[in-house]
Protein backbone atom coordinates (compact mmCIF):
# COMPACT_ATOMS: atom_id res chain seq x y z
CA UNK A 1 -0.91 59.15 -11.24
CA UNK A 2 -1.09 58.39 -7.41
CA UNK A 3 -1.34 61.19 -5.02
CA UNK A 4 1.09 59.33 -2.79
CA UNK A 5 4.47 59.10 -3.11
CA UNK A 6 7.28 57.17 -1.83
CA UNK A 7 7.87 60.69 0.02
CA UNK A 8 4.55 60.50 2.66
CA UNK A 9 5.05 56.93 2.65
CA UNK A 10 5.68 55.44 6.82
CA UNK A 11 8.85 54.62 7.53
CA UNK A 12 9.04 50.89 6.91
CA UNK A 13 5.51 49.93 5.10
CA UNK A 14 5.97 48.27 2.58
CA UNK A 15 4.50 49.66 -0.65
CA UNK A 16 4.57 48.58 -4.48
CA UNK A 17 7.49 49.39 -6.41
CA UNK A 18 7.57 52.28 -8.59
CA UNK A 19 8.96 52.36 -12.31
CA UNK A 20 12.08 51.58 -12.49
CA UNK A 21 12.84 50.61 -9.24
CA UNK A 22 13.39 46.84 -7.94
CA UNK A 23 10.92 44.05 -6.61
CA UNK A 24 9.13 45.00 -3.09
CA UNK A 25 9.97 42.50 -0.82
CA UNK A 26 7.52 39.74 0.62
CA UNK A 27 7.16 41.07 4.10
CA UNK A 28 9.58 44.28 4.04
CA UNK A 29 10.44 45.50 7.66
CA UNK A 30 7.12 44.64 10.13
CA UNK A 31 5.93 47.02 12.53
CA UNK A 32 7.16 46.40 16.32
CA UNK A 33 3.04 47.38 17.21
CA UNK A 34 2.54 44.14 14.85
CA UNK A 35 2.57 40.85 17.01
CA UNK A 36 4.10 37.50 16.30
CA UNK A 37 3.90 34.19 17.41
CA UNK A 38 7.74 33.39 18.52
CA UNK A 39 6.44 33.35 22.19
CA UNK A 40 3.58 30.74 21.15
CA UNK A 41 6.11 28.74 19.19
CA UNK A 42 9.25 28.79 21.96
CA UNK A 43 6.67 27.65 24.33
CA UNK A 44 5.03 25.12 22.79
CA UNK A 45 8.29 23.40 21.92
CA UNK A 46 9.33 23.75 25.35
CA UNK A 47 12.30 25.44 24.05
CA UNK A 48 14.40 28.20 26.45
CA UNK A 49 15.64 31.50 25.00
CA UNK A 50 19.11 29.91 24.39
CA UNK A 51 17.41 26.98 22.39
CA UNK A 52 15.11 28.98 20.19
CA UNK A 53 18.09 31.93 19.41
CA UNK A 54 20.50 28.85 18.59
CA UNK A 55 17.74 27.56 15.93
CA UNK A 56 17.10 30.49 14.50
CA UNK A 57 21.21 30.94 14.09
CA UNK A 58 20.62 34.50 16.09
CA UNK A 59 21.92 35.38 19.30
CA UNK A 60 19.52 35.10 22.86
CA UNK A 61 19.42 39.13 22.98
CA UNK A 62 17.78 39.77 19.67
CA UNK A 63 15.76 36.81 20.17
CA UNK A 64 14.47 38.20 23.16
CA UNK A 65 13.89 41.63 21.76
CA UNK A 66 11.91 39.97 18.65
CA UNK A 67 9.84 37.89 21.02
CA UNK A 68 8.50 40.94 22.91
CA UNK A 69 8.16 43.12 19.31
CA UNK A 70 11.05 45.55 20.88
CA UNK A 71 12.31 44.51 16.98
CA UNK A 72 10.72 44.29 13.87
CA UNK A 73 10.33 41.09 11.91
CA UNK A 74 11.96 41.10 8.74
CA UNK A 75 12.26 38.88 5.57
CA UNK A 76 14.58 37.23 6.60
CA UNK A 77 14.02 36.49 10.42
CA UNK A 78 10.62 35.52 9.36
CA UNK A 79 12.36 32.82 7.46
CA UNK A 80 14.24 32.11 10.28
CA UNK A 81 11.65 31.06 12.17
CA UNK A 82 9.68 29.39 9.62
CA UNK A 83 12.61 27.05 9.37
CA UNK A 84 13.79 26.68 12.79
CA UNK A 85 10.02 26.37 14.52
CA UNK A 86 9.00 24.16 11.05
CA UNK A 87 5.98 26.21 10.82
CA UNK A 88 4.61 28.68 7.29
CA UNK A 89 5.76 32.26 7.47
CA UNK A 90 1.97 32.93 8.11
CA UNK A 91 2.13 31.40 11.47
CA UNK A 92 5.53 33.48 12.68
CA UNK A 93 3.39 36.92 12.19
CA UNK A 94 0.71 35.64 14.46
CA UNK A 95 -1.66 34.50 11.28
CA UNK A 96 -3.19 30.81 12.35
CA UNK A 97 -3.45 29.16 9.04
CA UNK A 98 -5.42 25.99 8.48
CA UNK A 99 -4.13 23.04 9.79
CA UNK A 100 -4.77 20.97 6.28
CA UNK A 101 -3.41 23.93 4.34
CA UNK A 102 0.33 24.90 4.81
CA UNK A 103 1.42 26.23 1.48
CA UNK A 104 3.52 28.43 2.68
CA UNK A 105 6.06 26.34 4.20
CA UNK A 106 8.90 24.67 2.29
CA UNK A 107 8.04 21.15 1.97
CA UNK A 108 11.27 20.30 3.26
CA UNK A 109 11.16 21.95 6.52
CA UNK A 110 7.53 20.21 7.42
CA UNK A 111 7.34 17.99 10.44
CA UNK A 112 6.60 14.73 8.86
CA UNK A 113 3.65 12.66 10.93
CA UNK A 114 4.83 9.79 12.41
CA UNK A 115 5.54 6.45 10.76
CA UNK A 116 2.86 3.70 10.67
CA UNK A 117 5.59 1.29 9.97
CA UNK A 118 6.71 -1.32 12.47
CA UNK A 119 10.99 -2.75 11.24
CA UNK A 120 11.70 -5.11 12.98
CA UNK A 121 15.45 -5.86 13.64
CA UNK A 122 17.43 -7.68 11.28
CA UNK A 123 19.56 -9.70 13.99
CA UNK A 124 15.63 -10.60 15.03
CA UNK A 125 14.45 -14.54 13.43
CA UNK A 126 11.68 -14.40 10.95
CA UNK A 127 9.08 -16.95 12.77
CA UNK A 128 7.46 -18.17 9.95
CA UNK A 129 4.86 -20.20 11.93
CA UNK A 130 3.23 -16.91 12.07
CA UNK A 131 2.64 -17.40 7.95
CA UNK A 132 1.30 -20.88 7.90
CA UNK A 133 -0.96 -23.15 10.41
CA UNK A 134 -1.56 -26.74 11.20
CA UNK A 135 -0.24 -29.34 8.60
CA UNK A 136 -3.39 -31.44 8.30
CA UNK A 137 -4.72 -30.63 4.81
CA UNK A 138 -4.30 -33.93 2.82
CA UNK A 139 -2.17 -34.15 -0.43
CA UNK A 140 -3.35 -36.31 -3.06
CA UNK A 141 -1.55 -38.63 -4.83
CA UNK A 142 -1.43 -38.84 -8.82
CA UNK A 143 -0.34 -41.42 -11.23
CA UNK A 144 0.54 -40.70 -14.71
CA UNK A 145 -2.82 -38.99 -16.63
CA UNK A 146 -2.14 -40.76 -20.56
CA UNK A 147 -4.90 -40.31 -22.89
CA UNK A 148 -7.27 -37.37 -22.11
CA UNK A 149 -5.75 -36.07 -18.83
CA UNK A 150 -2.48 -34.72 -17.36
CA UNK A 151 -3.09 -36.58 -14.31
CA UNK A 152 -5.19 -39.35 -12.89
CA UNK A 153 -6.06 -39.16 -8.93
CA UNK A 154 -5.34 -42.09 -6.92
CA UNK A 155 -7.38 -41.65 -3.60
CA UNK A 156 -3.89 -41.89 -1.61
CA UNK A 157 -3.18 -39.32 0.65
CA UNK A 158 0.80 -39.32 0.31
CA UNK A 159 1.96 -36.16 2.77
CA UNK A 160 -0.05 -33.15 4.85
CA UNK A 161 0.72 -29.50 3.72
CA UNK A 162 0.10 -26.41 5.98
CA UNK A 163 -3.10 -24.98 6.10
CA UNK A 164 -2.94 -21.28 5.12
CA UNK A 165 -4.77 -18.36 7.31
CA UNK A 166 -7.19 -17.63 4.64
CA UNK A 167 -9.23 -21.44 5.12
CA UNK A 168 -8.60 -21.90 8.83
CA UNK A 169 -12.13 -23.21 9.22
CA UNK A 170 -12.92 -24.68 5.33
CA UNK A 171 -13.72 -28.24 5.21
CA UNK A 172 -12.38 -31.06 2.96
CA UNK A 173 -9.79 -28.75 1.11
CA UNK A 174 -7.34 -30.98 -0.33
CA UNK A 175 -4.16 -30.68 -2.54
CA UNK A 176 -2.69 -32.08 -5.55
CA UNK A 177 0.88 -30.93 -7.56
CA UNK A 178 -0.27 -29.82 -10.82
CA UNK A 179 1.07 -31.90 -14.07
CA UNK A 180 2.19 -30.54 -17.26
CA UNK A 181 2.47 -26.56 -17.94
CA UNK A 182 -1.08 -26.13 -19.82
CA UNK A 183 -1.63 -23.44 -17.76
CA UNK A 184 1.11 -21.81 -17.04
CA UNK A 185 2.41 -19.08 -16.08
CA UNK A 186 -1.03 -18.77 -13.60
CA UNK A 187 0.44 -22.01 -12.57
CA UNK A 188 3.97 -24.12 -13.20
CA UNK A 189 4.29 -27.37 -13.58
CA UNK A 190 4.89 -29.53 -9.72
CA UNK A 191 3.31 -26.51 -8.07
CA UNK A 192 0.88 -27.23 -4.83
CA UNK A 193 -2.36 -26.25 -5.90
CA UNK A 194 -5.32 -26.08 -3.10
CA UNK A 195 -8.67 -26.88 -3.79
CA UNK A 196 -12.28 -26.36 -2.35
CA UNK A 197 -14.54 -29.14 -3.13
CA UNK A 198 -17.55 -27.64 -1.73
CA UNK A 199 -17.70 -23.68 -3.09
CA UNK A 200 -19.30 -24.02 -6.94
CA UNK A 201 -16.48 -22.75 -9.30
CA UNK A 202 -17.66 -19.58 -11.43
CA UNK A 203 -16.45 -18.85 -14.87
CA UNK A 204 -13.20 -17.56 -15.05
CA UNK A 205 -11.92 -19.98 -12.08
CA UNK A 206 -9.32 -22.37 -12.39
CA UNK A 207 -10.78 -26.09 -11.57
CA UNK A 208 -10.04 -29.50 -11.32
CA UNK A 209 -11.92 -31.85 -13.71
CA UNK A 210 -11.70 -35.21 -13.33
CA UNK A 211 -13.53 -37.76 -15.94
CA UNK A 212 -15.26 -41.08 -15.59
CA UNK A 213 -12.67 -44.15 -15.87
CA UNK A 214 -12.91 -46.36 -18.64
CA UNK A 215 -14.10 -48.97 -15.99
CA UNK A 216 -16.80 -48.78 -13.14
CA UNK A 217 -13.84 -48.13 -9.64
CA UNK A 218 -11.16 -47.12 -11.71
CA UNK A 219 -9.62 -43.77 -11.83
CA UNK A 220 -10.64 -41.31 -14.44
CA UNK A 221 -8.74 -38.87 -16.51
CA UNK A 222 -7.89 -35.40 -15.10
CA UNK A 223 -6.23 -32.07 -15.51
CA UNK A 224 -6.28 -28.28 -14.37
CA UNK A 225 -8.01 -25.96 -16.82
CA UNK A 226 -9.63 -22.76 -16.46
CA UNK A 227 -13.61 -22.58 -16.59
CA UNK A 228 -15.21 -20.88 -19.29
CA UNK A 229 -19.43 -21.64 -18.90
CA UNK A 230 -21.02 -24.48 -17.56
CA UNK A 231 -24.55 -25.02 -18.63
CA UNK A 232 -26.90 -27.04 -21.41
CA UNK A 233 -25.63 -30.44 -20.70
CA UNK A 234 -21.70 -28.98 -21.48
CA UNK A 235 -18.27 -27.92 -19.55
CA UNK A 236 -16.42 -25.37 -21.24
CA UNK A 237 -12.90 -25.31 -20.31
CA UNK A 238 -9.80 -22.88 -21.59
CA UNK A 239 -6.36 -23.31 -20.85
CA UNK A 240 -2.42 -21.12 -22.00
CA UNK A 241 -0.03 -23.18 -23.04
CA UNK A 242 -1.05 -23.97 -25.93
CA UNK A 243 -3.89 -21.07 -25.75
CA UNK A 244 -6.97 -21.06 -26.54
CA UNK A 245 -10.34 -22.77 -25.80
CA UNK A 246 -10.45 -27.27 -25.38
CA UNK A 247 -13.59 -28.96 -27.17
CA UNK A 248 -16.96 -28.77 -24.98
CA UNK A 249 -16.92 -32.01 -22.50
CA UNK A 250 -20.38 -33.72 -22.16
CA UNK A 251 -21.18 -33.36 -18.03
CA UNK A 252 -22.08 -37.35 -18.10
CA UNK A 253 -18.63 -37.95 -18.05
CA UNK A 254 -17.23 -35.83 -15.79
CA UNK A 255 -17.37 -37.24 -12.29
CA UNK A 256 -15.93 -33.63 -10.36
CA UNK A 257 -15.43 -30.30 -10.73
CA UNK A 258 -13.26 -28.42 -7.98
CA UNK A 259 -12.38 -25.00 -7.65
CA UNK A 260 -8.33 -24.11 -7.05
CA UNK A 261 -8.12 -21.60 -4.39
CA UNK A 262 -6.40 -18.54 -5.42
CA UNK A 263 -3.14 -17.43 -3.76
CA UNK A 264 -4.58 -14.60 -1.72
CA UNK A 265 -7.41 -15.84 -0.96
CA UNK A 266 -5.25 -18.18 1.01
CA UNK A 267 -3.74 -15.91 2.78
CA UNK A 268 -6.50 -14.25 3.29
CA UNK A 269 -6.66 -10.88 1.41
């Protein structure tokens, strides 16, 4: 059993609650001799006695007299504050917390840091110039692929597409609208595919193979597939639609191999 009672305790400390009595409160009545912060807080806000009273929802007198401690803080001015000056109950009382750790202060009431985010005005035109550059990378023209190929590449240049951000300064890309849907969905039939004739495809990289022609000059078969291995005299190619691996193609009869740029790295990402 304690030796002190409720009976020697000060007049407003707050002490635990005895057996049968109710829940002691968080902060109970504080000690005028105690100091707070509401001076630090006003000031810092650049606030005037009228301001701070009207945001705590008191009036300017007992403001004023729990500025200067003439009043105790209680639970619920302490509250108050914490709300109106968007600060944890810690800092009203005068205790600096952290400035990474404010767990005492309703998420709610936090001052949020300031937005990163640039929105532009809706009545403002999208200049999409800003997505694309020059039009000077060549399109290819294709005739009709038959026997062993979706596609067969004529050497015409038929139209210039834009040149994307991500190969500003690449040389010789080119591009060709894919034929047939053997690889879709990575890519749908009489989409604009670029491709880099100079950076050595790598397995798992969708290429453009083009075979020799049945005569010396003429135009070989050729399609879109996805690389699998390249080595021992063999091309191993994959494609989706239908899936599943195509039949190892000797390299003596494949004239090129080109890698098709992916999507972001044309943009750049």
């Amino acid at each position: 059993m304690s030796l002190i009672g409720p009976e020697v305790a000060l007049k407003g400390e707050a002490r635990q609650p005895l057996q049968g009595e109710g829940r002691a409160t968080l902060f109970g009545s504080i000690s005028p001799l105690m100091g707070n912060a509401l001076r630090e807080l006003r000031q810092e806000r650049g606030w005037t006695h009228d301001e701070a009273a009207a945001a705590m929802g008191v009036s300017r007198g007992q403001f004023i007299k729990l500025e200067r401690g003439e009043r105790g803080l209680t639970e619920r001015t302490i509250a108050l504050a914490s709300k109106a000056f968007s600060v944890p109950p810690s800092r009203v009382i005068g205790e600096a917390a952290p400035p990474d750790v404010q767990e005492d202060a309703p998420t709610a009431d936090r001052v949020a840091p300031p937005s990163n985010v640039w929105i532009s005005d809706h009545s403002d035109a999208v200049d999409t110039s800003l997505f694309k550059g020059p039009r000077n990378v060549p399109v290819y023209g294709t005739g009709s692929g038959g026997d062993g190929g979706d596609f067969r590449l004529n050497g015409q240049i038929i139209d210039h597409a834009p040149r994307p951000p991500g190969i500003a300064n690449r040389k010789d890309v080119y591009v060709v609208y894919l034929v047939g849907d053997s690889i879709s969905p990575a890519y749908e039939d009489g989409t604009p595919i670029y491709v880099d004739p100079h950076r050595r495809p790598q397995p798992r990289d969708y290429v453009v193979v083009e075979l020799r022609g049945e005569r010396d000059g003429e135009p070989g078969p050729a399609f879109v597939k996805r690389l699998v291995a390249r080595g021992a005299g063999k091309l191993r190619l994959e494609q989706h639609n239908p899936s599943g691996p195509l039949d190892p193609i000797d390299e003596s009869e494949v004239v090129r191999v080109h890698r098709v740029i992916p999507w972001l790295e044309l943009i750049g990402i």
